[in-house]
Protein backbone atom coordinates (compact mmCIF):
# COMPACT_ATOMS: atom_id res chain seq x y z
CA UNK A 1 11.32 134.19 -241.81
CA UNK A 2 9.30 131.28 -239.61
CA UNK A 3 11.62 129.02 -237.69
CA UNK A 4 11.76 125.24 -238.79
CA UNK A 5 8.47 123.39 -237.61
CA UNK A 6 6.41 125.93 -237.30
CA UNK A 7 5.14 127.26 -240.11
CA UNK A 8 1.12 126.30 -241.24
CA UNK A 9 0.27 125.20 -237.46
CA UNK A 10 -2.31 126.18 -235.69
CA UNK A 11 -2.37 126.72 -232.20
CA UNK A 12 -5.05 127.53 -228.96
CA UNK A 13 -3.11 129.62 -226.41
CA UNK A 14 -5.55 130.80 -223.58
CA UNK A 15 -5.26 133.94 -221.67
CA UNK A 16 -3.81 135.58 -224.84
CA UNK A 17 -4.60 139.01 -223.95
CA UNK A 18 -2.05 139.78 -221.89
CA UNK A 19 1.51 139.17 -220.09
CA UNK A 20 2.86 135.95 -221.57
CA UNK A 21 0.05 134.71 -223.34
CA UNK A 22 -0.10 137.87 -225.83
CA UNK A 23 3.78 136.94 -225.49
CA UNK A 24 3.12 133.51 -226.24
CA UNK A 25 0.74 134.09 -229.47
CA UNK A 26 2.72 136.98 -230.68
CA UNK A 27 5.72 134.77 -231.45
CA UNK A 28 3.60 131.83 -232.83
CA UNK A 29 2.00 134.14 -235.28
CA UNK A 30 5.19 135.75 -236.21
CA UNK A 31 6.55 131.94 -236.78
CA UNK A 32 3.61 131.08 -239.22
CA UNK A 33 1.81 129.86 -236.51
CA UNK A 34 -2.69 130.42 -236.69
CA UNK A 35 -3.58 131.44 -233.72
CA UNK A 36 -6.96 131.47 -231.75
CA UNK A 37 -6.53 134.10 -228.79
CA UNK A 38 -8.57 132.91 -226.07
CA UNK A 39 -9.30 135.31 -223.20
CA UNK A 40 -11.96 136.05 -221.05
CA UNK A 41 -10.74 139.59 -220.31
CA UNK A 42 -11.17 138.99 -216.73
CA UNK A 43 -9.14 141.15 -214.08
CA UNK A 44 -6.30 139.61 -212.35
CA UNK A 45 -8.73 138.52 -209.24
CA UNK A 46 -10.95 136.79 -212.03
CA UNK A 47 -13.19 139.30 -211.94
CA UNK A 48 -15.49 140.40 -214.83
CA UNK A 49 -14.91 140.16 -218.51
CA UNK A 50 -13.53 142.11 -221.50
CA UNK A 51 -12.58 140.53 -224.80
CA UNK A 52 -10.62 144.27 -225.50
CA UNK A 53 -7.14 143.03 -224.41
CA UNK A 54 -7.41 139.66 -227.09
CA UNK A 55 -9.04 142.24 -229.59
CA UNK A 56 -6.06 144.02 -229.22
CA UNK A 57 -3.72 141.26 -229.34
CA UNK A 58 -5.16 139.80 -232.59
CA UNK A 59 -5.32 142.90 -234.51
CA UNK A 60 -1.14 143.22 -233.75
CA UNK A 61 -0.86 140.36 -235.08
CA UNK A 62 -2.94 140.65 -238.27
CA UNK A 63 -1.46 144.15 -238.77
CA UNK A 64 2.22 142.47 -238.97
CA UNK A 65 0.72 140.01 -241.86
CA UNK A 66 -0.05 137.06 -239.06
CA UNK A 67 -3.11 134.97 -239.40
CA UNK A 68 -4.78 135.07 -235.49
CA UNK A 69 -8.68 134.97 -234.46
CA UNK A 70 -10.40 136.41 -230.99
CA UNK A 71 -11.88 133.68 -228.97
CA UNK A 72 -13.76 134.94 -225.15
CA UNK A 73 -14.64 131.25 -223.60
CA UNK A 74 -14.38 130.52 -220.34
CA UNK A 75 -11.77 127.92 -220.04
CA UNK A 76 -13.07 127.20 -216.84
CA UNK A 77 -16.22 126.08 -218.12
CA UNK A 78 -16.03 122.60 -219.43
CA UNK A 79 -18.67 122.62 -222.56
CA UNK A 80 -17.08 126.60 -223.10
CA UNK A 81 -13.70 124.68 -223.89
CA UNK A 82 -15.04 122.04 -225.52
CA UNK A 83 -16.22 124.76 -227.87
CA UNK A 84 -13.09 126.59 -228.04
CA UNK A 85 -11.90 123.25 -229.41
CA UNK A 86 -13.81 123.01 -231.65
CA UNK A 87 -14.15 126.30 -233.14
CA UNK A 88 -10.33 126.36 -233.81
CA UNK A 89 -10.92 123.18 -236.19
CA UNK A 90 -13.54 124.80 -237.89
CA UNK A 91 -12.20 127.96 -238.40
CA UNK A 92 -8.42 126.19 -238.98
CA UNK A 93 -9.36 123.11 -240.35
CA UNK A 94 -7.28 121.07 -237.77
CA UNK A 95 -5.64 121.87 -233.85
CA UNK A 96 -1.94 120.96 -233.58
CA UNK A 97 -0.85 122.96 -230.42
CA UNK A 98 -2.83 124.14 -227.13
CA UNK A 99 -0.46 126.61 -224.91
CA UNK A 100 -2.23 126.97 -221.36
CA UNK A 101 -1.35 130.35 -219.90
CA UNK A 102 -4.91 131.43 -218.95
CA UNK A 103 -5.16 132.24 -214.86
CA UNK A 104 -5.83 134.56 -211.55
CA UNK A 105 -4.29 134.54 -208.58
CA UNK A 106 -5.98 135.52 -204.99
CA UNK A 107 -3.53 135.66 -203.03
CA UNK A 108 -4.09 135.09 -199.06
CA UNK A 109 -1.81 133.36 -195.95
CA UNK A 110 -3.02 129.64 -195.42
CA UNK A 111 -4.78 130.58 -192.32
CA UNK A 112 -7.00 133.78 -193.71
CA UNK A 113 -7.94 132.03 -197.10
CA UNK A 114 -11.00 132.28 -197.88
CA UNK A 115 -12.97 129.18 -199.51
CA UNK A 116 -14.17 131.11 -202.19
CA UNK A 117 -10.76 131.66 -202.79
CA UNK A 118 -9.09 128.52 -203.23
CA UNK A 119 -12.21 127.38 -205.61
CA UNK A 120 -12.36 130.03 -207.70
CA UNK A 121 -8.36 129.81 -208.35
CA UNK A 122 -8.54 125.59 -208.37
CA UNK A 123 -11.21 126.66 -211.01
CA UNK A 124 -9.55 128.64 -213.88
CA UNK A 125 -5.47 127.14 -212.91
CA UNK A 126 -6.35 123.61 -212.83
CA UNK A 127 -9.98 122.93 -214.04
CA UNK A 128 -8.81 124.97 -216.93
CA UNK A 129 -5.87 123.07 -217.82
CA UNK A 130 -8.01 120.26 -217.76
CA UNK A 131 -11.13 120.89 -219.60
CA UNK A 132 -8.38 122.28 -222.76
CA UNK A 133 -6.18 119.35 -222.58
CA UNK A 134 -9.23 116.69 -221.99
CA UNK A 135 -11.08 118.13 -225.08
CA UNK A 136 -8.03 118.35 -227.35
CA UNK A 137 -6.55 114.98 -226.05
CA UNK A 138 -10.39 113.37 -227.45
CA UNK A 139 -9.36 115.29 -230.84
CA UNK A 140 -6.19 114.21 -231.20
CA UNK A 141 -7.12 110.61 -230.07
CA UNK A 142 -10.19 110.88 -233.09
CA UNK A 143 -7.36 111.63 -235.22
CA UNK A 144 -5.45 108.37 -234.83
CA UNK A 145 -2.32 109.62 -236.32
CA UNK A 146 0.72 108.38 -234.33
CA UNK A 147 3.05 110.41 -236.61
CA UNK A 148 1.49 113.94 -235.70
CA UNK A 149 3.73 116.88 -233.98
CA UNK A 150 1.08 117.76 -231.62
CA UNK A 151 1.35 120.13 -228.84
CA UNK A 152 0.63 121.20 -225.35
CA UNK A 153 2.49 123.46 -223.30
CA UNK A 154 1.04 123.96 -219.61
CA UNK A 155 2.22 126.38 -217.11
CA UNK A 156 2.74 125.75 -213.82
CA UNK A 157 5.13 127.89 -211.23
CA UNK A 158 7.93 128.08 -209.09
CA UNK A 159 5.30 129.25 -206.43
CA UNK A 160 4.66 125.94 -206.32
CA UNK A 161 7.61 123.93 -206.61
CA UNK A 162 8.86 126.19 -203.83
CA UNK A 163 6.21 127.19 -201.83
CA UNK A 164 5.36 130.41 -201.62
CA UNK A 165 3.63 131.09 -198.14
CA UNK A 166 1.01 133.70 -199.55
CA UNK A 167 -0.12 131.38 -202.51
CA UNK A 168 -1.43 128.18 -201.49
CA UNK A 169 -4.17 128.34 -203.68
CA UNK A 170 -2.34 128.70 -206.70
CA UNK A 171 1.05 126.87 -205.34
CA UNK A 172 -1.54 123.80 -205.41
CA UNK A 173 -3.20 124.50 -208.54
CA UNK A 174 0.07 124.55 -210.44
CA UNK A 175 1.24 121.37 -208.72
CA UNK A 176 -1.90 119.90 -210.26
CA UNK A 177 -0.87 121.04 -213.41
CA UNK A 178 2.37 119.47 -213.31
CA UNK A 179 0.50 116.04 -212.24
CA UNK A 180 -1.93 116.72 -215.28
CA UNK A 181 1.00 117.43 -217.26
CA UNK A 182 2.76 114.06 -216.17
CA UNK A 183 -0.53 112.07 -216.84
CA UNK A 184 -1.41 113.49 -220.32
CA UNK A 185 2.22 112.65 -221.19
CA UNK A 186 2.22 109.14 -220.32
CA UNK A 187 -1.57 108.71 -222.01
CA UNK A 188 -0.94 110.68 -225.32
CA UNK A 189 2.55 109.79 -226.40
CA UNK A 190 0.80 107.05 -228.93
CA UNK A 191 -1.28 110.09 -230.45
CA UNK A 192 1.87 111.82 -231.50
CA UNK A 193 1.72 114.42 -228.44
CA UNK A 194 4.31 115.67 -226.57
CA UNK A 195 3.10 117.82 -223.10
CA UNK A 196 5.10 119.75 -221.46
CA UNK A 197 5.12 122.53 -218.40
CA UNK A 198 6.80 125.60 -218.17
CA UNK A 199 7.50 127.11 -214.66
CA UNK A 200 8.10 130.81 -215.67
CA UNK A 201 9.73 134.10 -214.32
CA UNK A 202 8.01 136.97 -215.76
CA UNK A 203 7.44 140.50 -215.25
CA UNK A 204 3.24 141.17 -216.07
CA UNK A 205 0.51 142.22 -213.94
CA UNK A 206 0.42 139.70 -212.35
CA UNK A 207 3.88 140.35 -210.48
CA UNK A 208 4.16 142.56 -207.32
CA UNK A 209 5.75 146.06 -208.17
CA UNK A 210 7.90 145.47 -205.31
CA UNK A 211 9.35 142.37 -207.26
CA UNK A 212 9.55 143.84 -210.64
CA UNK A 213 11.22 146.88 -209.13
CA UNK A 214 13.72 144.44 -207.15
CA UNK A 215 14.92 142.87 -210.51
CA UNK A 216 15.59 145.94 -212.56
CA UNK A 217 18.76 145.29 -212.97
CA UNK A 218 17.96 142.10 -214.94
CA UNK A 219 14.26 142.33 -216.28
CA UNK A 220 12.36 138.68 -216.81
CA UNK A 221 10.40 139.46 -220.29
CA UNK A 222 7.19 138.00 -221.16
CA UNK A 223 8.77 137.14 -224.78
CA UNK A 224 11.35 135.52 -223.26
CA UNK A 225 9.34 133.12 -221.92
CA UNK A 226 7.50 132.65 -225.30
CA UNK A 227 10.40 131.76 -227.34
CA UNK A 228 10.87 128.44 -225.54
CA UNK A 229 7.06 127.55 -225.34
CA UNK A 230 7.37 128.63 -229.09
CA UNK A 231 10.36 125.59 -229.79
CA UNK A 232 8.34 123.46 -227.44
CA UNK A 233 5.40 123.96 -229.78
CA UNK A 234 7.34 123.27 -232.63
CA UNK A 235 7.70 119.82 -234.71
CA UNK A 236 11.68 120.12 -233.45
CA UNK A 237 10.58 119.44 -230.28
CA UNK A 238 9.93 115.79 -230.45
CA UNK A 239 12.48 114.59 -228.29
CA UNK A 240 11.10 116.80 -224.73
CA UNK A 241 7.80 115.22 -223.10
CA UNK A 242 6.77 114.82 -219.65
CA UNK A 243 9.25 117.71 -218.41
CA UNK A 244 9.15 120.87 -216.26
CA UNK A 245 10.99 123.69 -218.20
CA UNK A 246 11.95 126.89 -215.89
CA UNK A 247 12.04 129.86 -217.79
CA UNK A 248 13.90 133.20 -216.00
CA UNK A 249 14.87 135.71 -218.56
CA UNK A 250 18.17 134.07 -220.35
CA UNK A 251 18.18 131.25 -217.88
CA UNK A 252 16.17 128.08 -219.25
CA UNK A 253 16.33 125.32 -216.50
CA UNK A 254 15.35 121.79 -216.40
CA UNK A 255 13.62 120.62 -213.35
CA UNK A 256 14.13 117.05 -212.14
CA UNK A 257 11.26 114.09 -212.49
CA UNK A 258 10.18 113.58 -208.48
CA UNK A 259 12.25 110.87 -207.53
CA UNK A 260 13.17 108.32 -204.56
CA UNK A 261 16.62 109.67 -202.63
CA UNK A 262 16.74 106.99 -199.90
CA UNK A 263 14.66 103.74 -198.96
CA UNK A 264 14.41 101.86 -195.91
CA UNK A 265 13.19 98.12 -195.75
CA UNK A 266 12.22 95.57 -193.03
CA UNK A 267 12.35 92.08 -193.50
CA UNK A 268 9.00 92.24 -191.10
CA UNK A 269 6.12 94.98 -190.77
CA UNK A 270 7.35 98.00 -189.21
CA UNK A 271 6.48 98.63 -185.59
CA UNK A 272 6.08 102.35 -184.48
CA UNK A 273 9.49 102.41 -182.36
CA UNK A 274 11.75 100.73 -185.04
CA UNK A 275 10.25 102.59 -187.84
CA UNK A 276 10.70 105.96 -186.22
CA UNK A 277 14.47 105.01 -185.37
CA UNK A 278 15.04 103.98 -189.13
CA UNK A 279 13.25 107.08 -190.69
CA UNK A 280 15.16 109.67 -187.98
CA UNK A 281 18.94 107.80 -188.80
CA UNK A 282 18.10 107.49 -192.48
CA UNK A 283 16.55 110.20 -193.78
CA UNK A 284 16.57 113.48 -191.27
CA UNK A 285 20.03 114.00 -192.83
CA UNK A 286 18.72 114.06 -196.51
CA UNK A 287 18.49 117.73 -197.62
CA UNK A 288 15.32 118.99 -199.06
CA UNK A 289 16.59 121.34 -202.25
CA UNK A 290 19.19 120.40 -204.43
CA UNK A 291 20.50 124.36 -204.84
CA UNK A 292 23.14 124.88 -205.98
CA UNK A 293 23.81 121.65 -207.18
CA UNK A 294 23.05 121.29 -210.78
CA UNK A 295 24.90 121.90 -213.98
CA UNK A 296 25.02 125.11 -215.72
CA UNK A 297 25.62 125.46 -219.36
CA UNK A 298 26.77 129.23 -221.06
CA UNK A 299 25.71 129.49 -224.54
CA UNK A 300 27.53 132.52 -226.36
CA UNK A 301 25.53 133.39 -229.65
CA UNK A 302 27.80 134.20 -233.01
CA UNK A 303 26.10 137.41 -234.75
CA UNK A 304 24.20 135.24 -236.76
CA UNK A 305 22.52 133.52 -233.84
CA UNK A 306 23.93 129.92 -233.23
CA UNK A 307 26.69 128.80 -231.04
């Protein structure tokens, strides 16, 4: 049976084919949820197209009695998602809920990336996330309905809220798409959206063998992740916008808003040799992580699911 405030939605989720976007639209559809799968069918390097793996996704879903259409734009491609937008309120008759989940990665160390690289991953992560949310957020805005439920769920990464040395093309695309998601959650707020940004930990294609291999002993499932972009997606969700959701198997983490740990002042402007004495005394001792700091919460389910 559909989970509360979800049922009769419908929803965009982009790079649907696979990994955690099939994930992603599986467990909408199984919710009530009308979904338009959006892929390209590209290869993990971006690479060509196939509309096979969103065929295949969509006819899962219709098989299990779920009500999901094929879409192949180019996110990427700014009057290819305005059409995706559209076409999902024709088809649907309305948009409530865009899921972002569409990307490539190419990876390289900072000092042998290529510049065809970075742009074509900038491109699809963050041009991407854009060209959805802009063309949706002019919807929703046409609407004028502050009492809508509607949706969007971006995905960014721990690769970037870390660092990962052999990523800085998508580290920094996903760090745009938590600014994006910060932005569109301060602007559409009074057009009854929420926007949110899930940094995920999920075994697909797109993770080395090496690393899948290394956490055997506790796998990180695609439909994990889903299920909380799934409540985030929902009309119960009301209360989360503006956040960064980590997503690790069983573990769901909240990540902190940036924030100021220490300040220094002057009375006067700051000359070189004073201001390099305050920052060295003042803030050289401040750590840079948090780990191991933060609260952790065990939930134990009862057979019939709650707490």
């Amino acid at each position: 049976m559909p989970v509360a405030g979800l049922e009769g939605r419908v929803a965009i989720v982009t790079g649907a084919g696979r990994g955690i976007g099939a994930a992603v639209a599986k467990t909408l559809a199984a919710n009530g949820v009308s979904v338009v799968v959006n892929d390209l069918g590209a290869a993990v390097d971006g690479s060509g197209a196939d509309t096979s793996p969103a065929v295949e996704t969509v006819a899962e879903i219709t098989g299990k009695g779920g009500t999901a259409v094929v879409d192949g734009s180019d996110i990427s491609d700014f009057a290819a998602a305005a059409g995706l937008i559209e076409g999902a309120v024709d088809k649907f008759g309305k948009l409530d809920i865009v899921v972002n989940t569409a990307g490539i990665i190419r990876d390289r160390m900072l000092f042998n990336m290529a510049e065809e690289e970075w742009d074509a991953v900038i491109k699809v992560h963050l041009k991407g996330t854009f060209n959805t949310i802009r063309h949706a957020a002019e919807y929703w805005r046409n609407q004028r309905d502050e009492t809508a439920q509607n949706r969007i769920v971006n995905f960014a990464s721990t690769s970037g809220l870390f660092g990962m040395p052999s990523q800085p093309n998508y580290a920094s695309a996903k760090m745009g798409v938590v600014g994006l998601t910060y932005v569109a959650a301060n602007t559409l707020g009074k057009y009854g959206v929420t926007v949110n940004a899930i940094a995920p930990s999920a075994d697909t294609r797109m993770t080395p063998k090496a690393v899948v291999e290394s956490r055997a002993a506790k796998p990180r499932r695609a439909e994990d992740v889903a299920t909380v972009v799934a409540y985030l997606a929902s009309t119960e969700s009301s209360w989360c916008t503006g956040r960064v959701i980590g997503v690790s198997g069983s573990e769901v983490s909240l990540y902190s808003d940036p924030q100021i740990v220490r300040q220094v002042d002057s009375a006067q402007p700051w000359d070189l040799d004073t201001l390099g004495d305050a920052l060295s005394r003042n803030f050289a001792s401040v750590p840079r992580s948090s780990e191991g700091r933060w609260e952790k919460v065990r939930t134990v389910l009862t057979a019939g699911g709650g707490s």
